[in-house]
N, C-alpha and C. Protein backbone atom coordinates (compact mmCIF):
# COMPACT_ATOMS: atom_id res chain seq x y z
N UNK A 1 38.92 -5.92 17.24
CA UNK A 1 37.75 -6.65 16.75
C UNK A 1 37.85 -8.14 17.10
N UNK A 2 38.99 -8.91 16.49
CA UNK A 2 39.52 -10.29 17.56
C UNK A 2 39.07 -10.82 18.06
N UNK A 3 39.76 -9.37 19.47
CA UNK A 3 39.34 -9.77 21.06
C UNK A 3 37.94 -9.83 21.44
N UNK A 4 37.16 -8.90 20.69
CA UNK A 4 36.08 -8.73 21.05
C UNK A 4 35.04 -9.87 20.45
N UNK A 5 35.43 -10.40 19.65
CA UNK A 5 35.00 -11.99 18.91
C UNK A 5 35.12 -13.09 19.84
N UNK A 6 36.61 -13.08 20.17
CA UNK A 6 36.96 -14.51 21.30
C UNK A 6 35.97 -13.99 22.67
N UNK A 7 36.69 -13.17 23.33
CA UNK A 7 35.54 -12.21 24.77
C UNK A 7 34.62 -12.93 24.61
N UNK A 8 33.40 -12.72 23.80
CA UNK A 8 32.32 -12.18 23.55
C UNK A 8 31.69 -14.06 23.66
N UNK A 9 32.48 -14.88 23.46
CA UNK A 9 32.14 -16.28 23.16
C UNK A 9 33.02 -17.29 24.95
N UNK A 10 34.06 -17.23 25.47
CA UNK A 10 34.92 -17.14 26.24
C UNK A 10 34.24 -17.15 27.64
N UNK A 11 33.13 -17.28 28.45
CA UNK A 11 32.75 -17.28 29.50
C UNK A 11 32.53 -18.04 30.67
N UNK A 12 32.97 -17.63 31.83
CA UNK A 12 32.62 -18.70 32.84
C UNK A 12 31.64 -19.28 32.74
N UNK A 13 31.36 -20.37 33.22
CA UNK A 13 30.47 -21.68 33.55
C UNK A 13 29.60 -21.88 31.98
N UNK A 14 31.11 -22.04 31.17
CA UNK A 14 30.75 -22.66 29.53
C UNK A 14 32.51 -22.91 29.06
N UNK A 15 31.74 -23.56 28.37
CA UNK A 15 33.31 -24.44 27.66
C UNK A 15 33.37 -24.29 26.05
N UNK A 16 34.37 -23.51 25.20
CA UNK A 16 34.33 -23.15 24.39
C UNK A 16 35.24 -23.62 23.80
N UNK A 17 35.31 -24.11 22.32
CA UNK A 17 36.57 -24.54 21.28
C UNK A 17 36.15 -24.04 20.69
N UNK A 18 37.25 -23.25 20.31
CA UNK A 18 38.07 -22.56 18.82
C UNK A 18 38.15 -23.62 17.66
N UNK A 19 37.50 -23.88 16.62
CA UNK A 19 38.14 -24.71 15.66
C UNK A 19 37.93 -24.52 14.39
N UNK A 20 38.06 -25.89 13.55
CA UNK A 20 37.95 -26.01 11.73
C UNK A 20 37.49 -27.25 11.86
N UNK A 21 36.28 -26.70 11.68
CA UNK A 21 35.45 -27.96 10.92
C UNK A 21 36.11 -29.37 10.31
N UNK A 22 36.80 -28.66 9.10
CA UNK A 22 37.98 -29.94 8.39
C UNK A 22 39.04 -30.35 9.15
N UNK A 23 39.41 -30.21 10.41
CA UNK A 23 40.51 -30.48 11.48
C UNK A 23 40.61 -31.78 12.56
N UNK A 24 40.79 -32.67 11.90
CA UNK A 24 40.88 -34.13 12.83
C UNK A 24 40.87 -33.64 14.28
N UNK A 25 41.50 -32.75 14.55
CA UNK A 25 42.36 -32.74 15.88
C UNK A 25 41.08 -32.30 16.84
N UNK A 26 40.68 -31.09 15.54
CA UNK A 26 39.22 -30.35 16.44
C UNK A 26 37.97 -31.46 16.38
N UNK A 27 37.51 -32.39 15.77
CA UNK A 27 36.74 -32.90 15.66
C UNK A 27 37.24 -34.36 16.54
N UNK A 28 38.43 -34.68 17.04
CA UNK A 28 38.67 -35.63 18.14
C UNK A 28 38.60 -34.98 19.26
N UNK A 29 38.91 -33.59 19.48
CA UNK A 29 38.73 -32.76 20.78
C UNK A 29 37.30 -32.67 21.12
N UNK A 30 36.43 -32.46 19.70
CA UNK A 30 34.53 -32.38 20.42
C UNK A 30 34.18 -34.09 20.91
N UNK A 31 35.07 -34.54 20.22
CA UNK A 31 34.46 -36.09 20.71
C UNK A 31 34.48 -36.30 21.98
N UNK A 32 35.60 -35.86 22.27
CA UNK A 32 36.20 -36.13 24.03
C UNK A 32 35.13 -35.53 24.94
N UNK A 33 34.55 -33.90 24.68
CA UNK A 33 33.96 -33.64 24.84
C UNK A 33 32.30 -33.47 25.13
N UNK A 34 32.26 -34.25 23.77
CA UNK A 34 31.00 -34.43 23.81
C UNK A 34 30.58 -35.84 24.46
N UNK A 35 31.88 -36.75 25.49
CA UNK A 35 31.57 -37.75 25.73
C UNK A 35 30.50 -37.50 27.09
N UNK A 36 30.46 -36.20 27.68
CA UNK A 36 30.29 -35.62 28.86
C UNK A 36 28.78 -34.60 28.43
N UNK A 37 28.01 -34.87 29.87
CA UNK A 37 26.44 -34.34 30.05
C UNK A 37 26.42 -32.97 29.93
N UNK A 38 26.48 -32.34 28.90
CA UNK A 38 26.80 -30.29 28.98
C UNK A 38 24.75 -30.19 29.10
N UNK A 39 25.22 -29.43 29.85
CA UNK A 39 23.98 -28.75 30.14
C UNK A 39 23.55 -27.94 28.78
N UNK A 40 22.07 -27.68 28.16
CA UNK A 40 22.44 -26.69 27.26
C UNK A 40 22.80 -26.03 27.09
N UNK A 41 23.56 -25.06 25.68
CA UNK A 41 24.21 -24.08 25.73
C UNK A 41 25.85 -24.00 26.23
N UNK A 42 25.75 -24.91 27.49
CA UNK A 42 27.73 -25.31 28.38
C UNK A 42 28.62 -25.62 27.00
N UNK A 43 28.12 -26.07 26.16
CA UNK A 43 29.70 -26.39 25.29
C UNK A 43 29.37 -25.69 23.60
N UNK A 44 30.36 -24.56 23.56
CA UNK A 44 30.45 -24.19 22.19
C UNK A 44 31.29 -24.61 21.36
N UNK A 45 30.77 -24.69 20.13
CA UNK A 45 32.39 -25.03 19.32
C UNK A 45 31.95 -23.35 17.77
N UNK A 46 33.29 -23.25 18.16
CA UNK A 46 33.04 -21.44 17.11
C UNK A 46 34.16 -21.78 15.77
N UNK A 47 33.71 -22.09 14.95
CA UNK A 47 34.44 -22.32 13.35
C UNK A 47 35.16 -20.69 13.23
N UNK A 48 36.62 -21.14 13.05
CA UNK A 48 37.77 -19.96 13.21
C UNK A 48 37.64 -19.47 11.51
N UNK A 49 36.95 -20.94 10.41
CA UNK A 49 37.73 -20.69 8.90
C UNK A 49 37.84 -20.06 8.21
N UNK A 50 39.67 -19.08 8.14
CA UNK A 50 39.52 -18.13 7.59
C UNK A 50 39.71 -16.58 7.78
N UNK A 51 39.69 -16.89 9.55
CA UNK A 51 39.65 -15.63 10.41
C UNK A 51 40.87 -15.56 11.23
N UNK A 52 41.86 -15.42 10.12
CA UNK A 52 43.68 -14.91 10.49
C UNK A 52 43.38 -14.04 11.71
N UNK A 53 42.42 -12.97 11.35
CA UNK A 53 42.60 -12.02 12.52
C UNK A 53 42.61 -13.08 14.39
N UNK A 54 41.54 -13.59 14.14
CA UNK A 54 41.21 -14.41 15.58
C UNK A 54 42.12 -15.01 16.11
N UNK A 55 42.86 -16.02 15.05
CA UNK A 55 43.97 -17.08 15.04
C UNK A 55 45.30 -16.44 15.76
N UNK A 56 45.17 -15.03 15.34
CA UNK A 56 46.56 -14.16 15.35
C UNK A 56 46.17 -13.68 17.19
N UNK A 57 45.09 -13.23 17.12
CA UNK A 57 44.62 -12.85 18.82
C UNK A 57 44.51 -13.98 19.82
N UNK A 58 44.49 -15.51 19.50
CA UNK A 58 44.65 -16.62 19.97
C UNK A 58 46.17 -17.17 20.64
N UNK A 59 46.93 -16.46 19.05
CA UNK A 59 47.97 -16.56 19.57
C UNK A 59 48.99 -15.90 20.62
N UNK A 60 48.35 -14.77 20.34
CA UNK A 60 49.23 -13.52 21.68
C UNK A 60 48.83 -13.85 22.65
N UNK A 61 47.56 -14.52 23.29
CA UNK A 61 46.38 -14.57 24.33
C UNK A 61 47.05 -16.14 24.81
N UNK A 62 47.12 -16.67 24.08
CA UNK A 62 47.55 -17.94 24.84
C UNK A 62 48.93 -18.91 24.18
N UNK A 63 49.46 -18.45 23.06
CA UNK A 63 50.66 -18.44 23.14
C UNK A 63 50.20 -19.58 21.93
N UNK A 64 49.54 -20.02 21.65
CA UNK A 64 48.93 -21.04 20.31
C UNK A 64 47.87 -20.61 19.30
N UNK A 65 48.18 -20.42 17.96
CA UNK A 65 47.61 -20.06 17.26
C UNK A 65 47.07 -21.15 16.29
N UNK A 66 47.45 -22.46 16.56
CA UNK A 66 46.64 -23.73 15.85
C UNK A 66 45.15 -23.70 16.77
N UNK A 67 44.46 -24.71 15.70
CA UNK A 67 43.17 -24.56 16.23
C UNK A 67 43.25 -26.65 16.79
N UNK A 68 42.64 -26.79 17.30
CA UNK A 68 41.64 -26.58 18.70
C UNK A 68 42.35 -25.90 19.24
N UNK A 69 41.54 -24.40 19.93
CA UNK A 69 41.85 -23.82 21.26
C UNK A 69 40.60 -24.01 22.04
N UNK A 70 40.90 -25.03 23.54
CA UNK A 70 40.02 -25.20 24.36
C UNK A 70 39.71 -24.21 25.49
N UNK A 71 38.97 -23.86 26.14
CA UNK A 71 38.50 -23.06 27.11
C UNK A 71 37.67 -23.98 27.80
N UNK A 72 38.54 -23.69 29.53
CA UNK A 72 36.88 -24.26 30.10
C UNK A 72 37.16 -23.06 30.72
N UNK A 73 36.05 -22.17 30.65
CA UNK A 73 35.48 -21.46 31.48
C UNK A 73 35.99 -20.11 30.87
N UNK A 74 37.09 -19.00 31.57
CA UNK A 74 37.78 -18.41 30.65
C UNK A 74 39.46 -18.68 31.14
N UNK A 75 39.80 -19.84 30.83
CA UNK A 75 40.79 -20.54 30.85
C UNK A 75 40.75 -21.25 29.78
N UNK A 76 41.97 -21.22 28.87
CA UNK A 76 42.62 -21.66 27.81
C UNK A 76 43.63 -23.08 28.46
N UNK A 77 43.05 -24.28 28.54
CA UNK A 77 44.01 -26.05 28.76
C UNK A 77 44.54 -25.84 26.80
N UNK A 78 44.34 -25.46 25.99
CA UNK A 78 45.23 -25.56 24.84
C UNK A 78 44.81 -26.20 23.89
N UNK A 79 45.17 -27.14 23.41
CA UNK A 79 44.55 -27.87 22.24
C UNK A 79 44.26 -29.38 22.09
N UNK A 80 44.14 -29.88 21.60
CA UNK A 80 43.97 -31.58 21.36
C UNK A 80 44.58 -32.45 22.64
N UNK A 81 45.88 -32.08 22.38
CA UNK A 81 46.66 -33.20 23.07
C UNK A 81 46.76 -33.24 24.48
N UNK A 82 46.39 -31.62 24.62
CA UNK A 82 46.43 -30.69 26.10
C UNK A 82 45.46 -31.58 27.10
N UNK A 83 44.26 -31.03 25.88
CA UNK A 83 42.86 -32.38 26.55
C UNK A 83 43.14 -33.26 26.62
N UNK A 84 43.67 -33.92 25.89
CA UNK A 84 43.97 -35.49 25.97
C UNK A 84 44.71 -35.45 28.18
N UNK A 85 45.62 -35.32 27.59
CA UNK A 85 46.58 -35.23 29.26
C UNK A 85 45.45 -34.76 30.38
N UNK A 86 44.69 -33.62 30.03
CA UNK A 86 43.80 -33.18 31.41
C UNK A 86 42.81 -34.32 31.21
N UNK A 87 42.25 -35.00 30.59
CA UNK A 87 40.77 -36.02 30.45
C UNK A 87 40.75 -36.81 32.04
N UNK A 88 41.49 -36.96 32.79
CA UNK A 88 41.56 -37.45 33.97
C UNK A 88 40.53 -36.38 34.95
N UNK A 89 41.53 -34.70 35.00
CA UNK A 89 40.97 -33.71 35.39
C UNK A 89 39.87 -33.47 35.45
N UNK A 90 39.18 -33.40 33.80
CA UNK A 90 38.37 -33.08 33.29
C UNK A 90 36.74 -32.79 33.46
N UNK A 91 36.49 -34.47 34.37
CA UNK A 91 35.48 -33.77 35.01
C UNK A 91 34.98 -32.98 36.02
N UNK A 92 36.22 -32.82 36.80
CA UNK A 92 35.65 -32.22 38.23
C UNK A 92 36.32 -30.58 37.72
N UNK A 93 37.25 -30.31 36.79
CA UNK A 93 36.94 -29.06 36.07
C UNK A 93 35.66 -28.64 35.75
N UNK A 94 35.07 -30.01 34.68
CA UNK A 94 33.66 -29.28 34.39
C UNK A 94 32.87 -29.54 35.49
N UNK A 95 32.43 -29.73 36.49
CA UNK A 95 31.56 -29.41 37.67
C UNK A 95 31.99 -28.14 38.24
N UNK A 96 33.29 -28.02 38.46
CA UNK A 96 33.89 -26.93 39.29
C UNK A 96 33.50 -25.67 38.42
N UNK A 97 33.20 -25.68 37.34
CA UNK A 97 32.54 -24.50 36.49
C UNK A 97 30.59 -24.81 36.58
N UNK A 98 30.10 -25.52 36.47
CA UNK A 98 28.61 -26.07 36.50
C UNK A 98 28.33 -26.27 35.05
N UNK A 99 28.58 -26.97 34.19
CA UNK A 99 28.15 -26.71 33.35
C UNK A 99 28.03 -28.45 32.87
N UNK A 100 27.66 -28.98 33.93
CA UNK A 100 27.10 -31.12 33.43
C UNK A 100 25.76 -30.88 34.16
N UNK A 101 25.16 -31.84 33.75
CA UNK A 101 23.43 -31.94 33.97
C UNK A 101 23.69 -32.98 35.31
């Protein structure tokens, strides 16, 4: 059920975070994010709170079960700090998926 939760949200040419609302880390990760032109719909953010099951399928799947889990595309860069280090990368990731205006 999980997998089929994360899957189902997880898609090329869109950029998805895993998070908690109440989570500095996740709410400095949408900032970073949201500093950048998403086309509509290109950037999700999916509230985990509560949902051990997901957290637990997060963790087998990419080896981190804290939240921010970032996705660009269906690639997992990791969490907060991960972004932080790729923000150089970052944009020609998000072109290389299409998902800036």
């Amino acid at each position: 059920m999980a997998d089929r939760f994360v899957m189902n949200r997880v898609r090329d040419g869109k950029v998805t975070v895993f998070l908690k609302p109440t989570c500095p880390y996740c709410r400095n990760a949408m900032m970073i994010l949201r500093e950048f032109n998403f086309m509509p719909g290109c950037l999700e953010s999916v509230d985990v709170t509560g949902m051990d099951d997901v957290l637990d399928y997060l963790q087998q799947t990419t080896g981190q079960g804290t939240v921010p889990r970032v996705f660009i595309g269906k690639t997992c860069i990791g969490g907060f700090s991960d972004l932080q280090k790729f923000y150089g990368q970052l944009p020609e990731a998000l072109r290389r998926i299409g998902v800036l205006q």
